[in-house]
C-alpha atoms as a PDB file:
ATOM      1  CA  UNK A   1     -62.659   5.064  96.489  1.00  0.00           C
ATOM      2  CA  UNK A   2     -61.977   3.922  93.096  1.00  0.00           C
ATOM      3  CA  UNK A   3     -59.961   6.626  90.474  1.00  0.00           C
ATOM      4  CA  UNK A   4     -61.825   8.530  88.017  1.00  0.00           C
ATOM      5  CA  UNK A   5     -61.238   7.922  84.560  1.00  0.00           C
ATOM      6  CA  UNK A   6     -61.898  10.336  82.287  1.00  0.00           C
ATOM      7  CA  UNK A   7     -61.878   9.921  78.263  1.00  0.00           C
ATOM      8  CA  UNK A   8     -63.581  12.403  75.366  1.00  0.00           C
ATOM      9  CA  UNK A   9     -64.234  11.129  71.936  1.00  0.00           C
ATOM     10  CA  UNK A  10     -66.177  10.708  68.854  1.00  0.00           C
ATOM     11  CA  UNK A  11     -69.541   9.159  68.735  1.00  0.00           C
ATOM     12  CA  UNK A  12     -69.375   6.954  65.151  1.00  0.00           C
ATOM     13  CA  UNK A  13     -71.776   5.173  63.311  1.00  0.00           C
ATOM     14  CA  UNK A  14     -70.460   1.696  63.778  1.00  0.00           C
ATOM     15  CA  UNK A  15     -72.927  -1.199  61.918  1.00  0.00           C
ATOM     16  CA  UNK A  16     -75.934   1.475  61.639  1.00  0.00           C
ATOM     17  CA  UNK A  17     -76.061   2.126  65.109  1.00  0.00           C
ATOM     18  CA  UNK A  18     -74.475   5.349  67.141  1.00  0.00           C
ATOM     19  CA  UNK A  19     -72.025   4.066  69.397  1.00  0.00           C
ATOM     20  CA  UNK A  20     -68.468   5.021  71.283  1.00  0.00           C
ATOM     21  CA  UNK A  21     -65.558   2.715  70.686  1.00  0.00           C
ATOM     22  CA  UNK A  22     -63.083   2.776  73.284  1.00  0.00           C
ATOM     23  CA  UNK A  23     -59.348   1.842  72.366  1.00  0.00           C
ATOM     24  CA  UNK A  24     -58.625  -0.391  75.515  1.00  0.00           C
ATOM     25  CA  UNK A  25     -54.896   0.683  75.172  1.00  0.00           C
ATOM     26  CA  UNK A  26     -56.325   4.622  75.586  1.00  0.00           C
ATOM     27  CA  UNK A  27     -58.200   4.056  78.731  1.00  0.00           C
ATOM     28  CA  UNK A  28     -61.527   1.348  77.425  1.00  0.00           C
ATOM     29  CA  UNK A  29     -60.135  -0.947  80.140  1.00  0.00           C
ATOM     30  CA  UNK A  30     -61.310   1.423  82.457  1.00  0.00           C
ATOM     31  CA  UNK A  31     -64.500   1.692  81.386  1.00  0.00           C
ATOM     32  CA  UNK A  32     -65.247  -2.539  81.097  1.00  0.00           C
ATOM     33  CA  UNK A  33     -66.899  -3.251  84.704  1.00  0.00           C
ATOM     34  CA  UNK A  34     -68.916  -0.338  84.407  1.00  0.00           C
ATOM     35  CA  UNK A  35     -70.662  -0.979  80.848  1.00  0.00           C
ATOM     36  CA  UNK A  36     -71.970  -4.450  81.888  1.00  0.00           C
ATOM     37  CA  UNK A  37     -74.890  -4.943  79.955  1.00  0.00           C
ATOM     38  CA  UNK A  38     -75.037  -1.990  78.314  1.00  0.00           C
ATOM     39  CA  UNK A  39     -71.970  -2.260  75.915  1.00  0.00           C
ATOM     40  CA  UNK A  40     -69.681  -5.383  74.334  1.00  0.00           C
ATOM     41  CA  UNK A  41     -65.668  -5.951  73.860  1.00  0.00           C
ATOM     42  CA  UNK A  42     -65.391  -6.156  69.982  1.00  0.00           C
ATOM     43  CA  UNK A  43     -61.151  -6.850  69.845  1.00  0.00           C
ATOM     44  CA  UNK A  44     -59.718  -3.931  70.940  1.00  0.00           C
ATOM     45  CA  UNK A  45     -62.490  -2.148  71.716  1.00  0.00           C
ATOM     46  CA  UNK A  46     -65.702  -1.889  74.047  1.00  0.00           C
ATOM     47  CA  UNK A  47     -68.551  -0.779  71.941  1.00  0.00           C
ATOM     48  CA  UNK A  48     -71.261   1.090  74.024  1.00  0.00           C
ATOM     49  CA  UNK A  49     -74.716   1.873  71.583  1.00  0.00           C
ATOM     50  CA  UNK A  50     -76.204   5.108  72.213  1.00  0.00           C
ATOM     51  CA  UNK A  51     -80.163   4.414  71.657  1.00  0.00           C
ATOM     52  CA  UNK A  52     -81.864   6.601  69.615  1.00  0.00           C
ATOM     53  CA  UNK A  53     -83.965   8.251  73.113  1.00  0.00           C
ATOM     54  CA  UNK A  54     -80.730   8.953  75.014  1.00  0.00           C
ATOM     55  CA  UNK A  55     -78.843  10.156  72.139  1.00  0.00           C
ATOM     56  CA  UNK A  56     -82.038  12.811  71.805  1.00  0.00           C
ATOM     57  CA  UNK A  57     -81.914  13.772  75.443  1.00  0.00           C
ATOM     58  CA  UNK A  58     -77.948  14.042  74.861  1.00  0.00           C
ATOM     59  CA  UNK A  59     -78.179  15.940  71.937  1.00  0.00           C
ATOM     60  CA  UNK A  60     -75.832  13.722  70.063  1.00  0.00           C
ATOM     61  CA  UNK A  61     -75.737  12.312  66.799  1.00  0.00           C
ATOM     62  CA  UNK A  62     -72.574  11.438  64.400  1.00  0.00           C
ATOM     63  CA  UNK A  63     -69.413  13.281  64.521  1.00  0.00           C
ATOM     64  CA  UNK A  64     -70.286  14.758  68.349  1.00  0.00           C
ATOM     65  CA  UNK A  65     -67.683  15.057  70.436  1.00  0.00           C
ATOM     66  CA  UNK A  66     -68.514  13.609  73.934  1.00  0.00           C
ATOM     67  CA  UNK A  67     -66.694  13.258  77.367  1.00  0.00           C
ATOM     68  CA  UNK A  68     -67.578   9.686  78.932  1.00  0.00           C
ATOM     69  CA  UNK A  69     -66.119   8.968  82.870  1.00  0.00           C
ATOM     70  CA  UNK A  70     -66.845   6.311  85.393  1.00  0.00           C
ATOM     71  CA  UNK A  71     -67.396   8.170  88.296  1.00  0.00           C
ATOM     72  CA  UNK A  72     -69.817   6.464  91.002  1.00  0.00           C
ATOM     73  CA  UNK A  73     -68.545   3.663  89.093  1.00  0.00           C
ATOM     74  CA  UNK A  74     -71.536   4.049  86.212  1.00  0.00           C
ATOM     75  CA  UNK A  75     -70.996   4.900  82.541  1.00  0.00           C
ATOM     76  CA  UNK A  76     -71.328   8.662  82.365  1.00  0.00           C
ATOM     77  CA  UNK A  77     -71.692  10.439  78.621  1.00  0.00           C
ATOM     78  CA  UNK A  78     -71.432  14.196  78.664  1.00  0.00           C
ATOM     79  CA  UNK A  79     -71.683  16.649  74.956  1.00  0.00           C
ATOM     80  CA  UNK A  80     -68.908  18.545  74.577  1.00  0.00           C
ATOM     81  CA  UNK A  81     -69.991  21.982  74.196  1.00  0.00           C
ATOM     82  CA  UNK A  82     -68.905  22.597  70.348  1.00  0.00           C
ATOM     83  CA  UNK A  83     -67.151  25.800  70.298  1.00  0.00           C
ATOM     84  CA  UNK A  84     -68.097  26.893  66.632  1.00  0.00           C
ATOM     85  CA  UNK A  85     -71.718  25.966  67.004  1.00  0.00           C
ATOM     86  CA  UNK A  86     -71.777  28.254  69.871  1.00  0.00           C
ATOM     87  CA  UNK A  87     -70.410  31.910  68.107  1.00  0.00           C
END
Protein backbone atom coordinates (compact mmCIF):
# COMPACT_ATOMS: atom_id res chain seq x y z
CA UNK A 1 0.00 0.00 0.00
CA UNK A 2 1.51 3.12 -1.13
CA UNK A 3 1.99 6.23 1.76
CA UNK A 4 -0.36 8.99 1.89
CA UNK A 5 0.78 12.27 1.14
CA UNK A 6 -0.86 14.95 2.38
CA UNK A 7 -0.23 18.83 1.38
CA UNK A 8 -2.72 22.12 2.01
CA UNK A 9 -2.26 25.24 0.04
CA UNK A 10 -3.37 28.16 -1.88
CA UNK A 11 -5.34 27.94 -5.01
CA UNK A 12 -3.67 31.04 -7.33
CA UNK A 13 -4.55 32.48 -10.41
CA UNK A 14 -1.62 31.37 -12.46
CA UNK A 15 -1.95 32.62 -16.50
CA UNK A 16 -5.88 33.37 -15.99
CA UNK A 17 -6.67 30.08 -14.95
CA UNK A 18 -7.27 28.72 -11.10
CA UNK A 19 -4.74 26.29 -10.44
CA UNK A 20 -2.45 24.66 -7.40
CA UNK A 21 1.28 24.84 -7.80
CA UNK A 22 3.08 22.33 -5.97
CA UNK A 23 6.79 23.10 -4.84
CA UNK A 24 8.30 19.59 -5.76
CA UNK A 25 10.88 20.18 -2.90
CA UNK A 26 7.52 20.51 -0.38
CA UNK A 27 5.96 17.29 -1.34
CA UNK A 28 4.76 18.01 -5.60
CA UNK A 29 6.90 14.93 -6.27
CA UNK A 30 4.42 13.09 -4.58
CA UNK A 31 1.71 14.16 -6.28
CA UNK A 32 3.38 13.63 -10.21
CA UNK A 33 2.04 9.93 -11.10
CA UNK A 34 -1.19 10.75 -9.86
CA UNK A 35 -1.97 14.10 -11.93
CA UNK A 36 -1.29 12.40 -15.32
CA UNK A 37 -3.29 14.17 -17.65
CA UNK A 38 -4.84 16.35 -15.58
CA UNK A 39 -1.90 18.69 -14.52
CA UNK A 40 1.85 19.67 -16.09
CA UNK A 41 5.56 20.07 -14.45
CA UNK A 42 6.27 23.84 -15.11
CA UNK A 43 10.20 23.89 -13.38
CA UNK A 44 9.73 23.39 -10.02
CA UNK A 45 6.37 22.94 -9.94
CA UNK A 46 3.32 20.66 -11.10
CA UNK A 47 0.54 22.91 -12.10
CA UNK A 48 -2.93 21.19 -11.70
CA UNK A 49 -6.02 23.70 -13.35
CA UNK A 50 -9.06 23.68 -11.40
CA UNK A 51 -11.95 24.04 -14.23
CA UNK A 52 -14.36 26.45 -13.70
CA UNK A 53 -17.34 23.30 -12.91
CA UNK A 54 -15.19 21.61 -10.25
CA UNK A 55 -13.99 24.68 -8.71
CA UNK A 56 -18.06 25.48 -8.34
CA UNK A 57 -18.82 22.09 -6.87
CA UNK A 58 -15.59 22.76 -4.58
CA UNK A 59 -16.52 25.99 -3.64
CA UNK A 60 -13.19 27.44 -4.49
CA UNK A 61 -12.04 30.37 -6.13
CA UNK A 62 -8.69 32.60 -5.52
CA UNK A 63 -7.05 32.87 -2.26
CA UNK A 64 -8.94 29.38 -0.89
CA UNK A 65 -7.12 27.42 1.13
CA UNK A 66 -7.37 23.70 0.06
CA UNK A 67 -5.98 20.29 1.34
CA UNK A 68 -4.94 18.06 -1.81
CA UNK A 69 -3.71 14.07 -0.95
CA UNK A 70 -3.12 11.08 -3.11
CA UNK A 71 -4.86 8.58 -1.40
CA UNK A 72 -6.23 5.57 -3.67
CA UNK A 73 -3.47 6.92 -5.60
CA UNK A 74 -5.91 9.79 -7.39
CA UNK A 75 -5.57 13.56 -7.01
CA UNK A 76 -7.86 14.45 -4.13
CA UNK A 77 -8.76 18.46 -3.49
CA UNK A 78 -10.57 19.14 -0.26
CA UNK A 79 -11.75 23.24 1.00
CA UNK A 80 -10.41 24.01 4.01
CA UNK A 81 -13.13 25.03 6.17
CA UNK A 82 -12.19 28.93 6.63
CA UNK A 83 -12.44 29.61 10.21
CA UNK A 84 -13.48 33.41 9.98
CA UNK A 85 -16.04 32.83 7.30
CA UNK A 86 -17.60 30.45 9.63
CA UNK A 87 -18.25 32.89 13.08
Amino acid sequence: MAEVTSLQGPVELYRGQLTLRIPLGAGGDKFVHCTRGIGEVDGEYPNIVIRAWLAEKLGVCHGSLVSVDNRDGKFNITLVADEDRLA
